[in-house]
C-alpha atoms as a PDB file:
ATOM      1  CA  UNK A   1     -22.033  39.561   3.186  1.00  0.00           C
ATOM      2  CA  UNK A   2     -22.633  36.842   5.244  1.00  0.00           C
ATOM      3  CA  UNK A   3     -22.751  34.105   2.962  1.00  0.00           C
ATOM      4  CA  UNK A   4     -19.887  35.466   1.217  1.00  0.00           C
ATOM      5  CA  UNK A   5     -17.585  35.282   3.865  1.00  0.00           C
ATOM      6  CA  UNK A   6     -18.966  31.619   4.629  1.00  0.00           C
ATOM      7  CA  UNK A   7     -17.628  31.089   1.346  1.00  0.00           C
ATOM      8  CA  UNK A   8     -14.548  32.270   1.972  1.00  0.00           C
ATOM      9  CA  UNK A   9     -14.282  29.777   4.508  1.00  0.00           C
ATOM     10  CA  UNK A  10     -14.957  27.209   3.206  1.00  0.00           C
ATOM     11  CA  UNK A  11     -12.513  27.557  -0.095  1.00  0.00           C
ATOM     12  CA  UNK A  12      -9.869  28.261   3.120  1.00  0.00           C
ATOM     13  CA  UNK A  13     -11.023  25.176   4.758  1.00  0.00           C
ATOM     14  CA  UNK A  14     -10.468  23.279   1.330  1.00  0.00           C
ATOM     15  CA  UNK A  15      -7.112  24.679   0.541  1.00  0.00           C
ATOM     16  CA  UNK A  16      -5.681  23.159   4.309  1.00  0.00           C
ATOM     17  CA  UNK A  17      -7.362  19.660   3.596  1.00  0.00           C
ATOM     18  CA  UNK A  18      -5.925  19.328   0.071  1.00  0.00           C
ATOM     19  CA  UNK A  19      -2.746  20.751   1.314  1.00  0.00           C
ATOM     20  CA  UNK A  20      -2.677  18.206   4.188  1.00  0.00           C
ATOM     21  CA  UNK A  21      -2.893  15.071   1.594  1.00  0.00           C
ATOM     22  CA  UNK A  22       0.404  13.565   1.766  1.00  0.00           C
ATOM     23  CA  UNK A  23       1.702  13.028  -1.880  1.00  0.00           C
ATOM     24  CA  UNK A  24       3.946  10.538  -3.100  1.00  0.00           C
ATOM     25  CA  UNK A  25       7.022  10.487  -3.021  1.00  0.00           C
ATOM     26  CA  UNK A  26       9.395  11.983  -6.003  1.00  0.00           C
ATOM     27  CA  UNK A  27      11.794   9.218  -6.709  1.00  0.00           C
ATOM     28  CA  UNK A  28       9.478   5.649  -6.725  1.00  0.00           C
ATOM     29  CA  UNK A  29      12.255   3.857  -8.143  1.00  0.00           C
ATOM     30  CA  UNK A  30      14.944   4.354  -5.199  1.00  0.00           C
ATOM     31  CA  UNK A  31      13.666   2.898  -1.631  1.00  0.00           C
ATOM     32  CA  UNK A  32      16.595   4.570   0.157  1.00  0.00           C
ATOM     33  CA  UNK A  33      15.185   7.789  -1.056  1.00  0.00           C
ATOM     34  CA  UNK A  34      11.566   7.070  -0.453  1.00  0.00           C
ATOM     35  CA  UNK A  35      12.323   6.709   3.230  1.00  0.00           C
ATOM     36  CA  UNK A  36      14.743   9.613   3.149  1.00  0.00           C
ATOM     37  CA  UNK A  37      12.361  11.519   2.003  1.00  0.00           C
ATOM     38  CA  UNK A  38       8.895  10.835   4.102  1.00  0.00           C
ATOM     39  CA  UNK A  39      10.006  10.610   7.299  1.00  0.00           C
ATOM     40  CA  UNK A  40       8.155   7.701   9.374  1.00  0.00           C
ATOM     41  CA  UNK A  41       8.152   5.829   6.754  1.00  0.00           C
ATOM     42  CA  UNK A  42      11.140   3.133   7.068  1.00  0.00           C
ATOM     43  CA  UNK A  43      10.110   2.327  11.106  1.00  0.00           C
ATOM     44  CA  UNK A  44       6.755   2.067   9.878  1.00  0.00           C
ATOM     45  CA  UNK A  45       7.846  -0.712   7.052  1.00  0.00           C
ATOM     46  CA  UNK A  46      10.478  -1.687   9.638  1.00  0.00           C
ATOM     47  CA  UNK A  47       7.529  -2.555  11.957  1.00  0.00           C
ATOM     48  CA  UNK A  48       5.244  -4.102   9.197  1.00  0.00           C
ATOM     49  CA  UNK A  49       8.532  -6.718   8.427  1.00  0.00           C
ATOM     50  CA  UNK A  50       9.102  -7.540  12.593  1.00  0.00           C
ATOM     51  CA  UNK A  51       4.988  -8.203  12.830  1.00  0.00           C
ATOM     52  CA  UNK A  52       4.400 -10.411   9.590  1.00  0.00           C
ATOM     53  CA  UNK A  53       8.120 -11.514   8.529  1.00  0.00           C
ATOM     54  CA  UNK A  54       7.259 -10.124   4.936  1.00  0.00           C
ATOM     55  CA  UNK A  55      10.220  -8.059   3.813  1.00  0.00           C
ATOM     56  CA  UNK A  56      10.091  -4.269   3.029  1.00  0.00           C
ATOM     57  CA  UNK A  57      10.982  -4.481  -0.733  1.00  0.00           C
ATOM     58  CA  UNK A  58       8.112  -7.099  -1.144  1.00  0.00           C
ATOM     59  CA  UNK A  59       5.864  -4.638   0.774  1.00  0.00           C
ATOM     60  CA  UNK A  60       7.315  -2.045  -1.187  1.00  0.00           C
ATOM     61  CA  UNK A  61       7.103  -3.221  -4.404  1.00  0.00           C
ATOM     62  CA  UNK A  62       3.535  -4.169  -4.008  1.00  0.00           C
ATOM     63  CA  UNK A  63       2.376  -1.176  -2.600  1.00  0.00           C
ATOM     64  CA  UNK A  64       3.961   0.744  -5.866  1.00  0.00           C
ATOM     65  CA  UNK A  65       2.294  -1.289  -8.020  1.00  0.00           C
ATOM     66  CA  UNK A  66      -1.057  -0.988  -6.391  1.00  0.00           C
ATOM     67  CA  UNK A  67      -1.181   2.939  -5.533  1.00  0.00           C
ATOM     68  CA  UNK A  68       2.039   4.597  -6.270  1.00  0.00           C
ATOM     69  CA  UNK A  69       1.931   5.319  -2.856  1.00  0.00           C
ATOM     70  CA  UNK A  70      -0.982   7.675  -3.351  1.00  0.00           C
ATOM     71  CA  UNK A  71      -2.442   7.608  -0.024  1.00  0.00           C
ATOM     72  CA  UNK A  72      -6.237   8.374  -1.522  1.00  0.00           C
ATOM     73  CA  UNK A  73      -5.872   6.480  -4.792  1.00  0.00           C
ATOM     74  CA  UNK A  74      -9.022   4.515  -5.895  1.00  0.00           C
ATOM     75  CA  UNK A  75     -10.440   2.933  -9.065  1.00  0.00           C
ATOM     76  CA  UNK A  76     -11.534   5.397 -11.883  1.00  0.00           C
ATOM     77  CA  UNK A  77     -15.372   5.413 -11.775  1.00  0.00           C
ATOM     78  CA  UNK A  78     -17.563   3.896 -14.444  1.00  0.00           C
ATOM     79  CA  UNK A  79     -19.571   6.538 -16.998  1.00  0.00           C
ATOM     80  CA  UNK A  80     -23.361   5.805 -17.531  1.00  0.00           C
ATOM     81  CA  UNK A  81     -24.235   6.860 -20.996  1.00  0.00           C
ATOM     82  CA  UNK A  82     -20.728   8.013 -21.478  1.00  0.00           C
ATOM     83  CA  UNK A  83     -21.647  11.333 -19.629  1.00  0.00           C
ATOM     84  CA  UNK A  84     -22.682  10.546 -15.777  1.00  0.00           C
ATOM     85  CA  UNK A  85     -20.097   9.969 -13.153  1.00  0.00           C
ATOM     86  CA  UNK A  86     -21.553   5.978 -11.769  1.00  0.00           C
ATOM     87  CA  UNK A  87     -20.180   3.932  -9.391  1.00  0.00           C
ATOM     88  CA  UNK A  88     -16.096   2.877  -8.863  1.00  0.00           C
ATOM     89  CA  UNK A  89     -15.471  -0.595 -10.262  1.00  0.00           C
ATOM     90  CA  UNK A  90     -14.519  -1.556  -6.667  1.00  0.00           C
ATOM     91  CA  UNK A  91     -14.108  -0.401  -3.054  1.00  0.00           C
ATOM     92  CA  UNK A  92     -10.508  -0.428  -3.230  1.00  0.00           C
ATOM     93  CA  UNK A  93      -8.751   2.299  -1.596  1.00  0.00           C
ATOM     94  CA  UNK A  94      -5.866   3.744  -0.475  1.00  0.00           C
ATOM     95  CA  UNK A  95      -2.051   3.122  -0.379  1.00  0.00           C
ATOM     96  CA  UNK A  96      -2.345  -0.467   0.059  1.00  0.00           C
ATOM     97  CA  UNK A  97      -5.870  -0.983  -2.473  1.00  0.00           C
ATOM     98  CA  UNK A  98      -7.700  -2.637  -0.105  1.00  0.00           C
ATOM     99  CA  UNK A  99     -11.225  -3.459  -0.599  1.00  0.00           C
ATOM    100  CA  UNK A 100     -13.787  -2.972   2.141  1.00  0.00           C
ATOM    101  CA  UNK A 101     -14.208  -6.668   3.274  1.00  0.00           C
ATOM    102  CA  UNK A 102     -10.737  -7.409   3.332  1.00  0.00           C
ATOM    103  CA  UNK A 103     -10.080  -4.073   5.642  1.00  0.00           C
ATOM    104  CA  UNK A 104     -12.373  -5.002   8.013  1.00  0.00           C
ATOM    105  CA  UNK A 105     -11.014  -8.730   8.131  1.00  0.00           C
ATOM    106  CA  UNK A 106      -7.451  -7.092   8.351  1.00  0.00           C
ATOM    107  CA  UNK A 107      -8.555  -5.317  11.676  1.00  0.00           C
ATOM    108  CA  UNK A 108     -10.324  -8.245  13.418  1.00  0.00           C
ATOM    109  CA  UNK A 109      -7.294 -10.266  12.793  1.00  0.00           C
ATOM    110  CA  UNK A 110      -4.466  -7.558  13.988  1.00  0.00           C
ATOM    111  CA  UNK A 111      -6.476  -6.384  16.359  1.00  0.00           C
ATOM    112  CA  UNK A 112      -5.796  -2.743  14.284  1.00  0.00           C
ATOM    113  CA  UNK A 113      -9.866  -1.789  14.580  1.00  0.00           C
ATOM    114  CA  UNK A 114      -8.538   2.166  13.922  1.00  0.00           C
ATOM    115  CA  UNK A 115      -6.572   1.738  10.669  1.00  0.00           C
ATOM    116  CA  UNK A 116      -7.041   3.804   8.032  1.00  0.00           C
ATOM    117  CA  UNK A 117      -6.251   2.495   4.279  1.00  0.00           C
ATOM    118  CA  UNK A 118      -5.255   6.263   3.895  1.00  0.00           C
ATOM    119  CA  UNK A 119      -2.373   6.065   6.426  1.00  0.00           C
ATOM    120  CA  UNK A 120       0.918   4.578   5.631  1.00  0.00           C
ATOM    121  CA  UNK A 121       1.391   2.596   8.459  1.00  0.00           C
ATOM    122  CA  UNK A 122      -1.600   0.856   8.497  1.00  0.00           C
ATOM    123  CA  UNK A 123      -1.584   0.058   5.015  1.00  0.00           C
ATOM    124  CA  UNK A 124       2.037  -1.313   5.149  1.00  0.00           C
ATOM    125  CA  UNK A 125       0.635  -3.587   8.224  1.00  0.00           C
ATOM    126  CA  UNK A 126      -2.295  -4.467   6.060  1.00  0.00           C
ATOM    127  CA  UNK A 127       0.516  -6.018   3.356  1.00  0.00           C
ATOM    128  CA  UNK A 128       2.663  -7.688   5.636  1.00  0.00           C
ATOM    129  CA  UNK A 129      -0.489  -9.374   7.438  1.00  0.00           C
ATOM    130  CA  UNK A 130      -2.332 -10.260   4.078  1.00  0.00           C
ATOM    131  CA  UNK A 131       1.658 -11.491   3.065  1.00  0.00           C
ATOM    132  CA  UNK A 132       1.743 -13.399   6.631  1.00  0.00           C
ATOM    133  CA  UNK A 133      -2.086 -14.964   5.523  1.00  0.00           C
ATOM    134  CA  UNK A 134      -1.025 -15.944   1.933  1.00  0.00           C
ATOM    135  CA  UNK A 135       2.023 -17.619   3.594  1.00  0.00           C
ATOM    136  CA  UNK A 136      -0.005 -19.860   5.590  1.00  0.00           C
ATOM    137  CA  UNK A 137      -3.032 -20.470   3.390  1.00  0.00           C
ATOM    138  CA  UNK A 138      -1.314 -20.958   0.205  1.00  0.00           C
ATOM    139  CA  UNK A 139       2.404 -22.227   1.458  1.00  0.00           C
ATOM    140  CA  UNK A 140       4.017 -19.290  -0.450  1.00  0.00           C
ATOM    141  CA  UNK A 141       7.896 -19.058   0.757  1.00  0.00           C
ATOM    142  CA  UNK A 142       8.558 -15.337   2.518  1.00  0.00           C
ATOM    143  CA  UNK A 143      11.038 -14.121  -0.319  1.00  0.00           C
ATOM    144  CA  UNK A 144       8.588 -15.453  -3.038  1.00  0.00           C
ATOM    145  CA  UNK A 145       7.563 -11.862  -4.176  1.00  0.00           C
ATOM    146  CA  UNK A 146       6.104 -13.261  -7.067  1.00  0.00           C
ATOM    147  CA  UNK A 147       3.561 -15.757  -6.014  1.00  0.00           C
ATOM    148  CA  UNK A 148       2.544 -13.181  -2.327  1.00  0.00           C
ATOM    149  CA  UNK A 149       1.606 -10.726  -5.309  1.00  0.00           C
ATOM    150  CA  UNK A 150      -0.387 -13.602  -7.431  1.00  0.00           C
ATOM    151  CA  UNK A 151      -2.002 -14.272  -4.450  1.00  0.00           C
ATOM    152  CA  UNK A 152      -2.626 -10.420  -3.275  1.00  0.00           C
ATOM    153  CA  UNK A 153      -4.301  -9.942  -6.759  1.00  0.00           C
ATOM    154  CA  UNK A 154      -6.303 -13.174  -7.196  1.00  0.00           C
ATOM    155  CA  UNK A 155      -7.142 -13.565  -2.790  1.00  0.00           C
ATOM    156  CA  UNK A 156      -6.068 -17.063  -1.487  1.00  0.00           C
ATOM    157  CA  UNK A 157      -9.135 -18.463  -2.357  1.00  0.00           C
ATOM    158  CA  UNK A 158      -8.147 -17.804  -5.865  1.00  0.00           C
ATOM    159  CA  UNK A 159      -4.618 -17.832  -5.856  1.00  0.00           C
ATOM    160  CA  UNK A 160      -5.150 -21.775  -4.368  1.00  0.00           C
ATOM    161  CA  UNK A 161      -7.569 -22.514  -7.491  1.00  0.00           C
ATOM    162  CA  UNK A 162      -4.957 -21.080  -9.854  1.00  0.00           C
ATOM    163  CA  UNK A 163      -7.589 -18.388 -11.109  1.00  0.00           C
ATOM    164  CA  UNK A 164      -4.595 -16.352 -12.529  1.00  0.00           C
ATOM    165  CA  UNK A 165      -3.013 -19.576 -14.160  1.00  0.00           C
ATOM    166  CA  UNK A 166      -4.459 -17.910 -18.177  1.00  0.00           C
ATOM    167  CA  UNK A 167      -4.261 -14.409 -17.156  1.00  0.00           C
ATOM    168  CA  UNK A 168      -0.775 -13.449 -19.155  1.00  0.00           C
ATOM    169  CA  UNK A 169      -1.048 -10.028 -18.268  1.00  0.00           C
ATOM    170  CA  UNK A 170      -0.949 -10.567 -14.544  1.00  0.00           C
ATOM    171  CA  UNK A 171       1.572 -12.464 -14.531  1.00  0.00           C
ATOM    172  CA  UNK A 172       4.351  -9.930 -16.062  1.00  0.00           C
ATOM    173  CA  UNK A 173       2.869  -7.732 -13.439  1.00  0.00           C
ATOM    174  CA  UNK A 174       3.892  -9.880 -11.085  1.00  0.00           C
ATOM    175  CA  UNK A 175       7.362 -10.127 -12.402  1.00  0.00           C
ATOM    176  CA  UNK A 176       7.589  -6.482 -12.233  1.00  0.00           C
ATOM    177  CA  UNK A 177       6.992  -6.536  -8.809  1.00  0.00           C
ATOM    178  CA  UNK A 178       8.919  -9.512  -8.023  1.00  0.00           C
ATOM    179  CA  UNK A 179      11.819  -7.466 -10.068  1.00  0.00           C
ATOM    180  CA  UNK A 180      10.878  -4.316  -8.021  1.00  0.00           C
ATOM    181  CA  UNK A 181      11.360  -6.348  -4.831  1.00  0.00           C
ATOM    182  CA  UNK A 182      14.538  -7.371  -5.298  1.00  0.00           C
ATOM    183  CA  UNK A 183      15.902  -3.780  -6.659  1.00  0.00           C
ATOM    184  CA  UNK A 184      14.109  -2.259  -3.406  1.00  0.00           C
ATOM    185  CA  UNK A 185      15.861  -5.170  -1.110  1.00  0.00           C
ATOM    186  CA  UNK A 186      19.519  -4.296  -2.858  1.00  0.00           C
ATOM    187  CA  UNK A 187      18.985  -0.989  -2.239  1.00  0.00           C
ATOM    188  CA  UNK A 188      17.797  -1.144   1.286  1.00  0.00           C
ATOM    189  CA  UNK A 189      20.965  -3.481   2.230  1.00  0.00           C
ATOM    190  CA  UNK A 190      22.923  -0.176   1.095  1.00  0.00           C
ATOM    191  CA  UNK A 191      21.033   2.503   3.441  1.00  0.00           C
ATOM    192  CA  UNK A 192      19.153   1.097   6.031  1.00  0.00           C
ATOM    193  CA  UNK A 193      21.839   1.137   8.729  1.00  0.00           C
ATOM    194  CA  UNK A 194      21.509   5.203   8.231  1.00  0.00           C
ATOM    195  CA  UNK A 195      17.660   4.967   8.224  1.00  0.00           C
ATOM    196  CA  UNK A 196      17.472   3.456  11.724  1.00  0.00           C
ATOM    197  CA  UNK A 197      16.929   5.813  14.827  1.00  0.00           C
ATOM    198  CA  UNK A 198      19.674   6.331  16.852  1.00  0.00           C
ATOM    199  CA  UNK A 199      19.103   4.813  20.689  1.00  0.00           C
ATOM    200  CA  UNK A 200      19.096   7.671  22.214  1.00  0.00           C
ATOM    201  CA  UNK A 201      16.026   8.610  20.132  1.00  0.00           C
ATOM    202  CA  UNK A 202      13.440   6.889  22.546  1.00  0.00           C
ATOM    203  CA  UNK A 203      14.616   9.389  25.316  1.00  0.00           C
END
């Protein structure tokens, strides 16, 4: 009886967790209704832009194409013999698809040592400051959606050696995302006067 009702618990326990997951939002193709819809979410890009000076439809745009903006999303594991679960392909994680090295260099250099690659505002942070990085290190203008996501996808190291200079595929990607950028930005001119807090808010 006892272990049955521990049982019990746990499925309960379960239930709240999975229910707690925040899941994306239903319209990825409108920004205005992305931030209507998860609330947070526009101060917390809004913050992300006034740290780093990377725009929100850049941020936006790449954090689509990375996640979705699935806050637990991570690469589909490998299959030994075609039957055993093995190991994921990388340690990327999370809204922004981070990999474990590049978190941890992300908090030394905000100072953010308690993000979470599973929380939205940290992982819009992370893109602005790896943005902010690939601005500096690879003299990549702040509206240049294109080459930030080149460089987001290939690291500065790589973007600066041209390692995605024969990979066709990544570069329509990044003119999706460049495209996406510019679609979220027109949008955003349209609603973000109503997404902003009123004054009195801070009271």
């Amino acid at each position: 009886m006892r272990a049955r009702s521990t049982l019990l618990a746990l499925l309960v326990m379960l239930l709240f967790i999975s229910g707690c997951t925040t899941a994306p939002p239903k319209n990825l193709d409108n920004v205005c209704e992305i931030f209507r819809e998860k609330d947070d979410w526009y101060e917390d890009a809004a913050d992300a832009r006034d740290n780093w000076g990377s725009s929100i439809g850049t941020m936006m745009a790449m954090m689509h194409q990375e996640s979705r903006f699935r806050a637990k999303a991570q690469p589909p594991r490998e299959w030994l013999l075609g039957i055993i679960p093995w190991f994921r392909s990388s340690s990327a994680y999370g809204y922004s698809q981070a990999k474990d090295g590049t978190w941890e260099e992300y908090q030394r250099g905000s100072g953010n040592y308690g993000a979470d690659r599973d929380d939205f505002d940290d992982a819009i942070d992370f893109i602005g400051w790896y943005n902010s990085v690939s601005m500096q290190r690879c003299n990549i203008k702040r509206d240049d959606t294109y080459h930030l996501y080149l460089a987001y996808h290939e690291g500065q190291g790589g973007f600066n050696r041209r390692t995605f200079k024969n990979k066709g595929w990544l570069k329509v990607v990044a003119k999706k995302v460049s495209a996406r950028a510019s679609r979220y930005n027109s949008q955003l001119a349209s609603c973000e006067e109503s997404l902003k807090e009123p004054w009195w808010h801070i009271f």
